[in-house]
PDB file of N, CA and C in Angstrom:
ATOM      1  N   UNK A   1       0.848  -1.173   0.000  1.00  0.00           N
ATOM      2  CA  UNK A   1       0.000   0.000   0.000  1.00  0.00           C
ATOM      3  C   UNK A   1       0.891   1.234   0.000  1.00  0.00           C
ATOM      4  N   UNK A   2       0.527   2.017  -0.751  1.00  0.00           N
ATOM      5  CA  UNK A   2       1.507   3.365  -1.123  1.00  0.00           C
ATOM      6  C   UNK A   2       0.843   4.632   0.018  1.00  0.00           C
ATOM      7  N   UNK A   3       1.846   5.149   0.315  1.00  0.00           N
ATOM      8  CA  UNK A   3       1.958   5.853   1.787  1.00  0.00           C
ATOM      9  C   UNK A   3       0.916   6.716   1.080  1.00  0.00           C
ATOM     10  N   UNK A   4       0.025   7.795   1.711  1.00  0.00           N
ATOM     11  CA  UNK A   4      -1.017   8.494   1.521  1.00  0.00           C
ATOM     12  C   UNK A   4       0.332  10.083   1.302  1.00  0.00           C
ATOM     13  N   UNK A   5      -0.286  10.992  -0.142  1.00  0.00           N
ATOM     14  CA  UNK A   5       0.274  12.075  -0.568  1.00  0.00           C
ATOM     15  C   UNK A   5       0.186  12.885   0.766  1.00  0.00           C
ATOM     16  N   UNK A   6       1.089  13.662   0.880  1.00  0.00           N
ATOM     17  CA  UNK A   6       1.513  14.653   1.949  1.00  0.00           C
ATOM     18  C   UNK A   6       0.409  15.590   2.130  1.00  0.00           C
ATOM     19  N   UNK A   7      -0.135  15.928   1.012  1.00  0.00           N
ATOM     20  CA  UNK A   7      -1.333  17.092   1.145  1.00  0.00           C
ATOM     21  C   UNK A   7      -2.570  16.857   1.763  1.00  0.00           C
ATOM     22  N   UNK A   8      -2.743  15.211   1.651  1.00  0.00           N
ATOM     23  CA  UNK A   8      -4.035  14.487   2.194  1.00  0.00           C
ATOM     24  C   UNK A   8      -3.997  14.676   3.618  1.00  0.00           C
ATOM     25  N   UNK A   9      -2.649  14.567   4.470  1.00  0.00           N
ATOM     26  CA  UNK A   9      -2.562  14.685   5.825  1.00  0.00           C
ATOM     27  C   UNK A   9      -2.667  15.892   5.974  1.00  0.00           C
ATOM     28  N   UNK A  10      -3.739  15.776   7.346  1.00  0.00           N
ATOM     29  CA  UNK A  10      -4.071  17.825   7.963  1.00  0.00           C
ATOM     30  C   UNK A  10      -2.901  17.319   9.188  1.00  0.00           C
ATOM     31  N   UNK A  11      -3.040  18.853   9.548  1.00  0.00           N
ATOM     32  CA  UNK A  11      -2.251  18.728  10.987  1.00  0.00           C
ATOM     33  C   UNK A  11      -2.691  19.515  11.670  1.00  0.00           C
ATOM     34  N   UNK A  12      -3.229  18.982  12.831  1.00  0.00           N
ATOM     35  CA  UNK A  12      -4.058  20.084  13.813  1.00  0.00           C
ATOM     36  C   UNK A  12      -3.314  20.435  14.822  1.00  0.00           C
ATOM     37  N   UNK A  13      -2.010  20.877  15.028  1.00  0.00           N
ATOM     38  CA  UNK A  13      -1.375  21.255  15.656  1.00  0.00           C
ATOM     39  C   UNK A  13      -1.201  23.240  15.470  1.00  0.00           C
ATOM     40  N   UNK A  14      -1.523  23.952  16.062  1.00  0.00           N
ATOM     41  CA  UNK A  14      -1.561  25.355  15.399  1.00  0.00           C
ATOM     42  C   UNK A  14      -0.355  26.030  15.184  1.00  0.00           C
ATOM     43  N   UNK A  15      -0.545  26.580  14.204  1.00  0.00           N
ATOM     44  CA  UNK A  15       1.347  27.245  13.455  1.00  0.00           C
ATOM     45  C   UNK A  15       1.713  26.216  12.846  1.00  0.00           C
ATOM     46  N   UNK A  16       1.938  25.104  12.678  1.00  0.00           N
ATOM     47  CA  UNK A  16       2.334  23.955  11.902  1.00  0.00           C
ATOM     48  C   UNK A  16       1.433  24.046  10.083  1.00  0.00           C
ATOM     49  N   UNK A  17      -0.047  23.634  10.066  1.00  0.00           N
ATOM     50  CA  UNK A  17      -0.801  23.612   9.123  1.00  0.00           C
ATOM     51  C   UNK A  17      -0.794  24.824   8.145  1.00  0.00           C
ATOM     52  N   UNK A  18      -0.256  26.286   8.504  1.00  0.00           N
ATOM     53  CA  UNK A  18       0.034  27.285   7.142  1.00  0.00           C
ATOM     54  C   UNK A  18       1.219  26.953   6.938  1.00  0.00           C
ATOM     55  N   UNK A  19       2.415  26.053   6.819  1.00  0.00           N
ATOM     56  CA  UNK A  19       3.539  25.770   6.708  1.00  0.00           C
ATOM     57  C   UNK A  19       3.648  24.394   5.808  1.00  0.00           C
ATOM     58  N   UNK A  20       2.546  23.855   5.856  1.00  0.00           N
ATOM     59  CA  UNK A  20       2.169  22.434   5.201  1.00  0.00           C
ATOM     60  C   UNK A  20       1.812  23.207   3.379  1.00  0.00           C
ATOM     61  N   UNK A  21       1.268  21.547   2.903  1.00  0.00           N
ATOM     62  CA  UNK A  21       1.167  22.368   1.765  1.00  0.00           C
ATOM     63  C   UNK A  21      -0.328  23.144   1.218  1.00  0.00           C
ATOM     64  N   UNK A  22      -0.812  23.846   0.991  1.00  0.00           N
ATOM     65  CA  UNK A  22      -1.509  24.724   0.612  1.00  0.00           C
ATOM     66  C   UNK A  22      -2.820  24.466   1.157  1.00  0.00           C
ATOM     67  N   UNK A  23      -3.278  22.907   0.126  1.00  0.00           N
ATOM     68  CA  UNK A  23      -4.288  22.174   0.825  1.00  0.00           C
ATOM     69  C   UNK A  23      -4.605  21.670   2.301  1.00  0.00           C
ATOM     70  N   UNK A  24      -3.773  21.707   3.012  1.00  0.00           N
ATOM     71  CA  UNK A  24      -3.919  21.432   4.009  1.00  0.00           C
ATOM     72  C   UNK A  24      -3.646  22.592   4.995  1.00  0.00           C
ATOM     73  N   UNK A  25      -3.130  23.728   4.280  1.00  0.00           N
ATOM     74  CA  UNK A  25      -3.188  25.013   5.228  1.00  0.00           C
ATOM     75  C   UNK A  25      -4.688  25.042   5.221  1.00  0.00           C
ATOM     76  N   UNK A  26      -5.089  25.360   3.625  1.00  0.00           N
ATOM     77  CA  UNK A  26      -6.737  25.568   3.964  1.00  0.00           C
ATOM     78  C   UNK A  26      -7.835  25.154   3.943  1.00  0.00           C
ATOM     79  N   UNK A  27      -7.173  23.480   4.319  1.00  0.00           N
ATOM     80  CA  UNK A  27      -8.290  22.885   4.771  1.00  0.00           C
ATOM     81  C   UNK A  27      -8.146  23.000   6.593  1.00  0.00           C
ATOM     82  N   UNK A  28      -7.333  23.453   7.256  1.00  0.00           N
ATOM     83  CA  UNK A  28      -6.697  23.558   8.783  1.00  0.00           C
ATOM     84  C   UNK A  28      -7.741  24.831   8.957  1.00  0.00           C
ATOM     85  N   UNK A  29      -7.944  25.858   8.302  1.00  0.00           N
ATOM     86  CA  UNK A  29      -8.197  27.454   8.124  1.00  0.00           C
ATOM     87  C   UNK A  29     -10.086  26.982   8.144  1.00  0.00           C
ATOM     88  N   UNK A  30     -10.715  25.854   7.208  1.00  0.00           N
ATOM     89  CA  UNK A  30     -11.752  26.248   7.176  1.00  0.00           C
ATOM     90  C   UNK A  30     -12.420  25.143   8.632  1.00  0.00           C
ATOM     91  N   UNK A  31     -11.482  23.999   8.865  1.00  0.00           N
ATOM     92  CA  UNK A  31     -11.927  22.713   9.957  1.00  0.00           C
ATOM     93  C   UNK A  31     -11.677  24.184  10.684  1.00  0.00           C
ATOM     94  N   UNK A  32     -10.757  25.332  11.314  1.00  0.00           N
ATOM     95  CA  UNK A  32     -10.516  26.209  12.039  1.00  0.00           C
ATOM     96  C   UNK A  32     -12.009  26.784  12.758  1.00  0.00           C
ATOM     97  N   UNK A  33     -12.841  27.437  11.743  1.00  0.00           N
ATOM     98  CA  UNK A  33     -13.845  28.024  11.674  1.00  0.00           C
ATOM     99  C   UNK A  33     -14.879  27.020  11.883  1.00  0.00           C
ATOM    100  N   UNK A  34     -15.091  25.902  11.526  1.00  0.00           N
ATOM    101  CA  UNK A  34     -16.098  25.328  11.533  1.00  0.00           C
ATOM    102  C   UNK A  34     -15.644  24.580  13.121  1.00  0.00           C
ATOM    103  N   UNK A  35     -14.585  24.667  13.688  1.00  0.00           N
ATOM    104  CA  UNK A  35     -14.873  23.847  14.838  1.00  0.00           C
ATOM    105  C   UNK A  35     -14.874  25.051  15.882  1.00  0.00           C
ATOM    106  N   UNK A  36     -13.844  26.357  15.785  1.00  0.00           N
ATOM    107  CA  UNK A  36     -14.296  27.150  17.187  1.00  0.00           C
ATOM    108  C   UNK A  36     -14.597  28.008  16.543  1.00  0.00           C
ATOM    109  N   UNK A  37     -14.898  28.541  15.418  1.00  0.00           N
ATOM    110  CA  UNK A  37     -14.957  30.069  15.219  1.00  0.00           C
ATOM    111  C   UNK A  37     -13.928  30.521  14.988  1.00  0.00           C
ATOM    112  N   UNK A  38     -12.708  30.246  14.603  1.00  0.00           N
ATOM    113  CA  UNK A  38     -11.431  30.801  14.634  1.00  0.00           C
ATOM    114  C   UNK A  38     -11.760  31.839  13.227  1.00  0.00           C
ATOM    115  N   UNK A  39     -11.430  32.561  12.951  1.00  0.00           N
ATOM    116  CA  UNK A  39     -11.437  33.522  11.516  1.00  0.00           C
ATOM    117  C   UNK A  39     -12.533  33.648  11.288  1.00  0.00           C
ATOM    118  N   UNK A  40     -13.753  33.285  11.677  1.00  0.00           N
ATOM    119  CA  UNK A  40     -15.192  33.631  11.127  1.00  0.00           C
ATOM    120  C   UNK A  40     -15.629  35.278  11.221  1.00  0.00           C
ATOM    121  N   UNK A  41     -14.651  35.941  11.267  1.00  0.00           N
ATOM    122  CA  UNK A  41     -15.243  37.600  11.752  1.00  0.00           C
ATOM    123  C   UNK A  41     -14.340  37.546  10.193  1.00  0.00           C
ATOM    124  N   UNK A  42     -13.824  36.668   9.382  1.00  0.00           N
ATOM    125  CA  UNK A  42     -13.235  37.388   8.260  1.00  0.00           C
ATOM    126  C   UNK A  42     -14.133  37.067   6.824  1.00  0.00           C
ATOM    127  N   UNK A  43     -14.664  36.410   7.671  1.00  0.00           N
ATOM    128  CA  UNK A  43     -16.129  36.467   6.283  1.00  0.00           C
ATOM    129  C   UNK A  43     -16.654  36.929   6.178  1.00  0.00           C
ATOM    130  N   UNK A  44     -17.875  37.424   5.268  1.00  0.00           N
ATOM    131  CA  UNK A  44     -18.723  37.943   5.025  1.00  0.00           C
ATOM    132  C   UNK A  44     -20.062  37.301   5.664  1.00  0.00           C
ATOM    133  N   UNK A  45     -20.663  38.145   6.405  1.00  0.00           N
ATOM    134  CA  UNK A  45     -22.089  37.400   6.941  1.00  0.00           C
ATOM    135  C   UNK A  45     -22.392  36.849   6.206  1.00  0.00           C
ATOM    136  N   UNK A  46     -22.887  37.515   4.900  1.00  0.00           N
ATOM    137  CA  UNK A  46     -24.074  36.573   4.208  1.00  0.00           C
ATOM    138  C   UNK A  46     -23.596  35.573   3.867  1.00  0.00           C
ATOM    139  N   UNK A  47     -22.076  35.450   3.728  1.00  0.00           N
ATOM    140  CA  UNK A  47     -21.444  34.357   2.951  1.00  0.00           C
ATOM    141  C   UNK A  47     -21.839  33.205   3.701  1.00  0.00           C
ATOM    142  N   UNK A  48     -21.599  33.396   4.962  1.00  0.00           N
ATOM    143  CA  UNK A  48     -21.727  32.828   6.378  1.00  0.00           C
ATOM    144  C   UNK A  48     -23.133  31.759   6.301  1.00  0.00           C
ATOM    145  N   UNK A  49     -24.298  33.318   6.110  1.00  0.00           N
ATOM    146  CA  UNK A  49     -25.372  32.848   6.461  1.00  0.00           C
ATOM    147  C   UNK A  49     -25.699  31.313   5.209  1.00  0.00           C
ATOM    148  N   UNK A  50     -25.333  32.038   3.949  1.00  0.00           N
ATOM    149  CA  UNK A  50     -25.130  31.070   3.063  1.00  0.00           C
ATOM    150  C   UNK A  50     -25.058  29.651   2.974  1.00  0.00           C
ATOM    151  N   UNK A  51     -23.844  29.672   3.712  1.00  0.00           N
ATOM    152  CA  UNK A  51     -23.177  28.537   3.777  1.00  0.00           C
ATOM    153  C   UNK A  51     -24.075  27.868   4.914  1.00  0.00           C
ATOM    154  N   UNK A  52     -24.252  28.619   5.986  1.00  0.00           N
ATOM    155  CA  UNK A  52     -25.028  27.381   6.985  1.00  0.00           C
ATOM    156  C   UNK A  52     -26.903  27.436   6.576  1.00  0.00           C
ATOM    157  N   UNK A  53     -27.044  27.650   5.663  1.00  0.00           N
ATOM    158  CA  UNK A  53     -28.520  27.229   5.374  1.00  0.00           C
ATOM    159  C   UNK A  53     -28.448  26.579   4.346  1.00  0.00           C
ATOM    160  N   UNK A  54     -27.181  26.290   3.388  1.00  0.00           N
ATOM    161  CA  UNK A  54     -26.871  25.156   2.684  1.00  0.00           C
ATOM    162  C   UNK A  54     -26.189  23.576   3.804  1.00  0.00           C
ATOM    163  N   UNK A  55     -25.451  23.838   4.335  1.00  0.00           N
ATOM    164  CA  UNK A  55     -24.847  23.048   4.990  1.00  0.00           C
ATOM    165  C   UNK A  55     -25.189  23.172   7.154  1.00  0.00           C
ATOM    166  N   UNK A  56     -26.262  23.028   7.118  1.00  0.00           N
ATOM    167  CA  UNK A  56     -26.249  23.033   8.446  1.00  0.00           C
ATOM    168  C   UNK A  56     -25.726  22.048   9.189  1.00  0.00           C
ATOM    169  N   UNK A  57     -25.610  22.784  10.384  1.00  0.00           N
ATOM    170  CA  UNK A  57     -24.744  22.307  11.804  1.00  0.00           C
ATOM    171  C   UNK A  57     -24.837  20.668  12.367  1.00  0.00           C
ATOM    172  N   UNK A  58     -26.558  20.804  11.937  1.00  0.00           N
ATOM    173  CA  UNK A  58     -27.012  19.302  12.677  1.00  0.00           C
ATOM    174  C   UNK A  58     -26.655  19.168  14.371  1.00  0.00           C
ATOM    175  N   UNK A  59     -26.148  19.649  15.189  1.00  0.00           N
ATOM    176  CA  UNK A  59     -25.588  19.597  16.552  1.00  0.00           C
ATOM    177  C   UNK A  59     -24.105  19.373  16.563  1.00  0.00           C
ATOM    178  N   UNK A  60     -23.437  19.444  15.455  1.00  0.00           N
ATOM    179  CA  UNK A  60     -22.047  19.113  15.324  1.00  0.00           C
ATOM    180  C   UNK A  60     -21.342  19.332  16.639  1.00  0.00           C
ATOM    181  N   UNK A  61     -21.643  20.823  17.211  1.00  0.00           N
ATOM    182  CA  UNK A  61     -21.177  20.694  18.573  1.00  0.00           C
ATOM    183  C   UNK A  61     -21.327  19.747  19.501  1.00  0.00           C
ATOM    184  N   UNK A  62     -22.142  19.215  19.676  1.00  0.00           N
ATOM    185  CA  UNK A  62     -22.775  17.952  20.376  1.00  0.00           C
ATOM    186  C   UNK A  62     -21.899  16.945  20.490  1.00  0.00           C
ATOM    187  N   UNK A  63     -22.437  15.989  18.981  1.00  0.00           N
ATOM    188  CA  UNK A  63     -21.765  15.384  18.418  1.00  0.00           C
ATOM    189  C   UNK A  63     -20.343  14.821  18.514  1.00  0.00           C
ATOM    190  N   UNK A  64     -20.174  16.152  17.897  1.00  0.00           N
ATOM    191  CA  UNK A  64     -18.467  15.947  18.070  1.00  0.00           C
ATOM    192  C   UNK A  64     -17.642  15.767  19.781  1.00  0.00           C
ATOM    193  N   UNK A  65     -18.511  16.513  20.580  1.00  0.00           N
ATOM    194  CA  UNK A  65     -18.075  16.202  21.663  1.00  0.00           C
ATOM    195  C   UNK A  65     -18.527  15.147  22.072  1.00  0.00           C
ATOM    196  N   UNK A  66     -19.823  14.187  21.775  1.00  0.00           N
ATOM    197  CA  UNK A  66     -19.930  13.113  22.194  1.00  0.00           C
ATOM    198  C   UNK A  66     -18.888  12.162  21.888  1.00  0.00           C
ATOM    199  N   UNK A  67     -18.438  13.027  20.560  1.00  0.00           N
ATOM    200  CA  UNK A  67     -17.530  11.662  19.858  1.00  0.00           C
ATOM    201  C   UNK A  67     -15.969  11.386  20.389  1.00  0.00           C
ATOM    202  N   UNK A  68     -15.413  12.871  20.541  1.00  0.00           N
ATOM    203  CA  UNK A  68     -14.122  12.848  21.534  1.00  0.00           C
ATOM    204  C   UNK A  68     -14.421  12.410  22.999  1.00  0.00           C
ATOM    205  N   UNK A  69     -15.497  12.394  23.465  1.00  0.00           N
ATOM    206  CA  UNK A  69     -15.377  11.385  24.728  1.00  0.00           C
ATOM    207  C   UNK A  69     -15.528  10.288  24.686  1.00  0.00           C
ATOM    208  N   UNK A  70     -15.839  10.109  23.777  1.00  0.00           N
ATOM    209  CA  UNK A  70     -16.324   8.362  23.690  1.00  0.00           C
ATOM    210  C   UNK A  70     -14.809   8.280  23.619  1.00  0.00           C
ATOM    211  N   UNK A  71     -14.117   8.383  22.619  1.00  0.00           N
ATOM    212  CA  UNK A  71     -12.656   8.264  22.453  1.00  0.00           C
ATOM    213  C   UNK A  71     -11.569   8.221  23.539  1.00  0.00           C
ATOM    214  N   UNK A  72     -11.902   9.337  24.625  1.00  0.00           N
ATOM    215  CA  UNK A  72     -11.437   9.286  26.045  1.00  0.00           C
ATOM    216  C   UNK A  72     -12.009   8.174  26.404  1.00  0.00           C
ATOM    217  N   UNK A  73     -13.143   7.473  26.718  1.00  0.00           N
ATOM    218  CA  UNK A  73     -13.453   6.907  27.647  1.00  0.00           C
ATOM    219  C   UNK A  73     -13.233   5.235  27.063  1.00  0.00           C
ATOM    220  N   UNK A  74     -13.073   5.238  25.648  1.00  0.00           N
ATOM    221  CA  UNK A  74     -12.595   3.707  25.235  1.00  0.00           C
ATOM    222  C   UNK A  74     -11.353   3.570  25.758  1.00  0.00           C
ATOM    223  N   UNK A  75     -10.296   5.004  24.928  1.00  0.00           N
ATOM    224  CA  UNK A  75      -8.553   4.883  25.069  1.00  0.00           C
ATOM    225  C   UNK A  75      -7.929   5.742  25.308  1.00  0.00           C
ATOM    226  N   UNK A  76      -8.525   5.812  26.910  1.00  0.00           N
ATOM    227  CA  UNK A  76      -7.763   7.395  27.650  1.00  0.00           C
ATOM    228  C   UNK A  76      -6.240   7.424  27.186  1.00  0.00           C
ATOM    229  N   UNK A  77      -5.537   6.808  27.201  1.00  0.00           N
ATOM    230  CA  UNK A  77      -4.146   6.567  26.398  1.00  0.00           C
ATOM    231  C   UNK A  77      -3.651   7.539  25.554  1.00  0.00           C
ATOM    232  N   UNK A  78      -4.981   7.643  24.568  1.00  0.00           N
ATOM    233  CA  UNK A  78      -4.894   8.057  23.131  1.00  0.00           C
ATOM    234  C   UNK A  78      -4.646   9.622  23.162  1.00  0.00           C
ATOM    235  N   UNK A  79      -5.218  10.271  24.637  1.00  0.00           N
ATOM    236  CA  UNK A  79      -5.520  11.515  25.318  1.00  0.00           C
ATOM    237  C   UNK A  79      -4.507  12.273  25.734  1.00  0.00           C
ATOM    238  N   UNK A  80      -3.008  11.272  25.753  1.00  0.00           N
ATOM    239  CA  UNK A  80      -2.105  11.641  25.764  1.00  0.00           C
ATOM    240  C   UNK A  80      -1.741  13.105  25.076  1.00  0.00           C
ATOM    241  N   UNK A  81      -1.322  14.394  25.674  1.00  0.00           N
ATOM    242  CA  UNK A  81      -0.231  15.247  24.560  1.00  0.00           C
ATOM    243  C   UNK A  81      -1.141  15.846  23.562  1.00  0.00           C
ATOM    244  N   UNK A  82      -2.679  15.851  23.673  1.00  0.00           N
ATOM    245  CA  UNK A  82      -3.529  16.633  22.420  1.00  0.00           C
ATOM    246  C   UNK A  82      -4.706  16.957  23.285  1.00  0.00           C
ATOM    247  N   UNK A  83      -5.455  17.483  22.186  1.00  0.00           N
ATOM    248  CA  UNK A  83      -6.702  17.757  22.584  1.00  0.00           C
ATOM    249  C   UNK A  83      -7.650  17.189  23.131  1.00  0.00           C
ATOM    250  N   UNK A  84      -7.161  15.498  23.153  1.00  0.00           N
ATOM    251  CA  UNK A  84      -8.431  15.093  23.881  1.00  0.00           C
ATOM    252  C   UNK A  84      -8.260  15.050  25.560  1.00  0.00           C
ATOM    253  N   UNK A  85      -7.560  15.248  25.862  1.00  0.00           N
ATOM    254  CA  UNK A  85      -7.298  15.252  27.192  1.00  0.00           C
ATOM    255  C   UNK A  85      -7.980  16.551  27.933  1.00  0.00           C
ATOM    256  N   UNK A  86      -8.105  17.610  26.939  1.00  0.00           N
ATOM    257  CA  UNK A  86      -8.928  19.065  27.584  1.00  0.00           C
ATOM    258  C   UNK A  86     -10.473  18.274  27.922  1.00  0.00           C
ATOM    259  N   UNK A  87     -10.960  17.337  26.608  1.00  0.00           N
ATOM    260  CA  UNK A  87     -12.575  16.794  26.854  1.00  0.00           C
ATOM    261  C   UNK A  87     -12.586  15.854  28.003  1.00  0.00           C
ATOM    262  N   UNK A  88     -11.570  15.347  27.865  1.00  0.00           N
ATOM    263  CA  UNK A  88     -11.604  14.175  29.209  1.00  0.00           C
ATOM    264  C   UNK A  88     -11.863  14.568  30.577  1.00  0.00           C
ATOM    265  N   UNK A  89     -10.617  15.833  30.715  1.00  0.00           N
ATOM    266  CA  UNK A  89     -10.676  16.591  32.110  1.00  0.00           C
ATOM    267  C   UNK A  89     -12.416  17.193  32.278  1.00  0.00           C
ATOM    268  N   UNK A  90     -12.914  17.747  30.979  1.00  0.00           N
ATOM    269  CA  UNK A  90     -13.971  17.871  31.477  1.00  0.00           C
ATOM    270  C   UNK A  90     -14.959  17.541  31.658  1.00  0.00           C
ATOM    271  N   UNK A  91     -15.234  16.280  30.553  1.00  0.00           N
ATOM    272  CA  UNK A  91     -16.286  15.593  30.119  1.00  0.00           C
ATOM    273  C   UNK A  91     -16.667  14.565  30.560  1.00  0.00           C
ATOM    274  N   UNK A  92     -15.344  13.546  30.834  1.00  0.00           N
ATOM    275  CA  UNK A  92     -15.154  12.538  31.405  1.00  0.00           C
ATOM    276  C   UNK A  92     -15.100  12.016  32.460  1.00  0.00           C
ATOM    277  N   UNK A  93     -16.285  11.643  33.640  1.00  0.00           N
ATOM    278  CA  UNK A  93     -16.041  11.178  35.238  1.00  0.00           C
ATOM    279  C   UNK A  93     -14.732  10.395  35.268  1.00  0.00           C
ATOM    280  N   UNK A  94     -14.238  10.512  36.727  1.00  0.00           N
ATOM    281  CA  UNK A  94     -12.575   9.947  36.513  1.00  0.00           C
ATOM    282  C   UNK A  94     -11.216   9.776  35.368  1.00  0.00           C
ATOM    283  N   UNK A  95     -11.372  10.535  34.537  1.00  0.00           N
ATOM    284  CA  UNK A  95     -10.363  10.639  33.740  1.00  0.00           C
ATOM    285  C   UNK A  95      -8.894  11.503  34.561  1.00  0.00           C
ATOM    286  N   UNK A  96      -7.968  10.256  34.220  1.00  0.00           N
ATOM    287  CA  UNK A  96      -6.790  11.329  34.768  1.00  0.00           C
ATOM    288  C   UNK A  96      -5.934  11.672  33.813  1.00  0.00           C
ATOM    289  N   UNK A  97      -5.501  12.618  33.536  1.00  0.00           N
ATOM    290  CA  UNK A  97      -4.388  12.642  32.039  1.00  0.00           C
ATOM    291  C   UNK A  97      -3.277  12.632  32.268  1.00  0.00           C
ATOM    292  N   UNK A  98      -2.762  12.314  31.361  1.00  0.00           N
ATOM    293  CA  UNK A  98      -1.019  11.942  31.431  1.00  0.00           C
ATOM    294  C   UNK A  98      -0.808  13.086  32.186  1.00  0.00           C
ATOM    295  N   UNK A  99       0.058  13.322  33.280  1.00  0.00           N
ATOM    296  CA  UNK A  99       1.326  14.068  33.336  1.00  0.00           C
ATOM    297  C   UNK A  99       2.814  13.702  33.583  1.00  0.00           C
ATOM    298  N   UNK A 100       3.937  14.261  32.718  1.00  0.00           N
ATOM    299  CA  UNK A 100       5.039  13.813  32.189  1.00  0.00           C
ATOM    300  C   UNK A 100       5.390  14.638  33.523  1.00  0.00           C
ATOM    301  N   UNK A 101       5.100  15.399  34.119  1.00  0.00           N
ATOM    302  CA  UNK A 101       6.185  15.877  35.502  1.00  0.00           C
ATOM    303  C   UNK A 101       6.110  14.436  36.556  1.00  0.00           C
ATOM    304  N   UNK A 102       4.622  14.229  36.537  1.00  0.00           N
ATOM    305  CA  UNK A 102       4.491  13.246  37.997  1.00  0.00           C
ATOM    306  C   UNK A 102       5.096  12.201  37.214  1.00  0.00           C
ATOM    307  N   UNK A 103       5.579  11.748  36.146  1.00  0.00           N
ATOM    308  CA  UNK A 103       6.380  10.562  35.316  1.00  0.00           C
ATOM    309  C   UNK A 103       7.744  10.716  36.177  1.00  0.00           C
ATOM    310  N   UNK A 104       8.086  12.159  35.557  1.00  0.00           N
ATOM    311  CA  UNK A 104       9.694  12.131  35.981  1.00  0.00           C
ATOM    312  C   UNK A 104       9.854  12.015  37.857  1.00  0.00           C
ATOM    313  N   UNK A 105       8.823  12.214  38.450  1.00  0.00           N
ATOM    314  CA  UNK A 105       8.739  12.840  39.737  1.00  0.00           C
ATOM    315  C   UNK A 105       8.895  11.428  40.858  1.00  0.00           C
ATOM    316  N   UNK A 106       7.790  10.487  40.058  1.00  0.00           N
ATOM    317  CA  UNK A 106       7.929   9.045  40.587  1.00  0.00           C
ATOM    318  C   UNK A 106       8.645   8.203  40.074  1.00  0.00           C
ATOM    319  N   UNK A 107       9.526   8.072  38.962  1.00  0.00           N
ATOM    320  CA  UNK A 107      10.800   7.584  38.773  1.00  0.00           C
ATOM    321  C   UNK A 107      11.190   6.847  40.045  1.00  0.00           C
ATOM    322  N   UNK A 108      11.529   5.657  40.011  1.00  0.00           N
ATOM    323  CA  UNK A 108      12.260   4.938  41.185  1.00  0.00           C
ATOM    324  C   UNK A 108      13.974   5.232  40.988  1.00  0.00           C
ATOM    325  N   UNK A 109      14.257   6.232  40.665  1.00  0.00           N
ATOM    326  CA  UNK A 109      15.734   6.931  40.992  1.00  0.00           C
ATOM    327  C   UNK A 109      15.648   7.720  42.026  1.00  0.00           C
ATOM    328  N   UNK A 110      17.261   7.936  42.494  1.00  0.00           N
ATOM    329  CA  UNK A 110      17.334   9.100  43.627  1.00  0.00           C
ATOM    330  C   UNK A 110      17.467  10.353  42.796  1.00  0.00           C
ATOM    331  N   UNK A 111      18.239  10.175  41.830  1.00  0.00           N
ATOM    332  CA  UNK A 111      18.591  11.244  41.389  1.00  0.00           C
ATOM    333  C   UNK A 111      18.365  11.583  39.679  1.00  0.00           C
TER     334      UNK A 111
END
């Protein structure tokens, strides 16, 4: 199986994705807007309004957060070092998230 073209991969890491290649800056720019609002004051309302009475929301907010917890709560693991660990802390009864200090901290070394 032939590795997937570079442009196909997004990267949701921020400052990274306008540095990628084009397609994936602006596909980073519009997932941006459609998940917090990031740049949406640089559109045009109507464009706006446009677009979401062609393509509505459906509860995406919802949704999507149902869907990153489910993800915490199958493979808190996975929660490691990204974003899902913000839904876990909040979403999730008993979720604990990685921390790499209490790693180094309980080390069975003295020093």
């Amino acid at each position: 199986m032939a590795p997937a073209p570079a442009a196909s991969i997004a990267h949701t890491s921020l400052g990274i994705a306008p540095h990628k290649e084009p397609e994936v800056a602006v596909a980073h720019l519009g997932i941006s807007i459609d998940y917090g609002g990031l740049g949406l004051e640089a559109l045009p309302r109507e464009a706006v309004e446009e677009i979401l009475r062609a393509y509505p929301r459906l509860e995406m907010k919802q949704e999507l957060r149902r869907a990153l917890c489910g993800a915490v709560e199958r493979k808190p693991h996975t929660a490691a070092g990204n974003f899902l660990s913000d839904f876990g802390r909040r979403h999730v009864p008993g979720f604990q998230p990685f921390d790499a200090s209490a790693l180094l901290e309980g080390a069975p070394f003295e020093s």
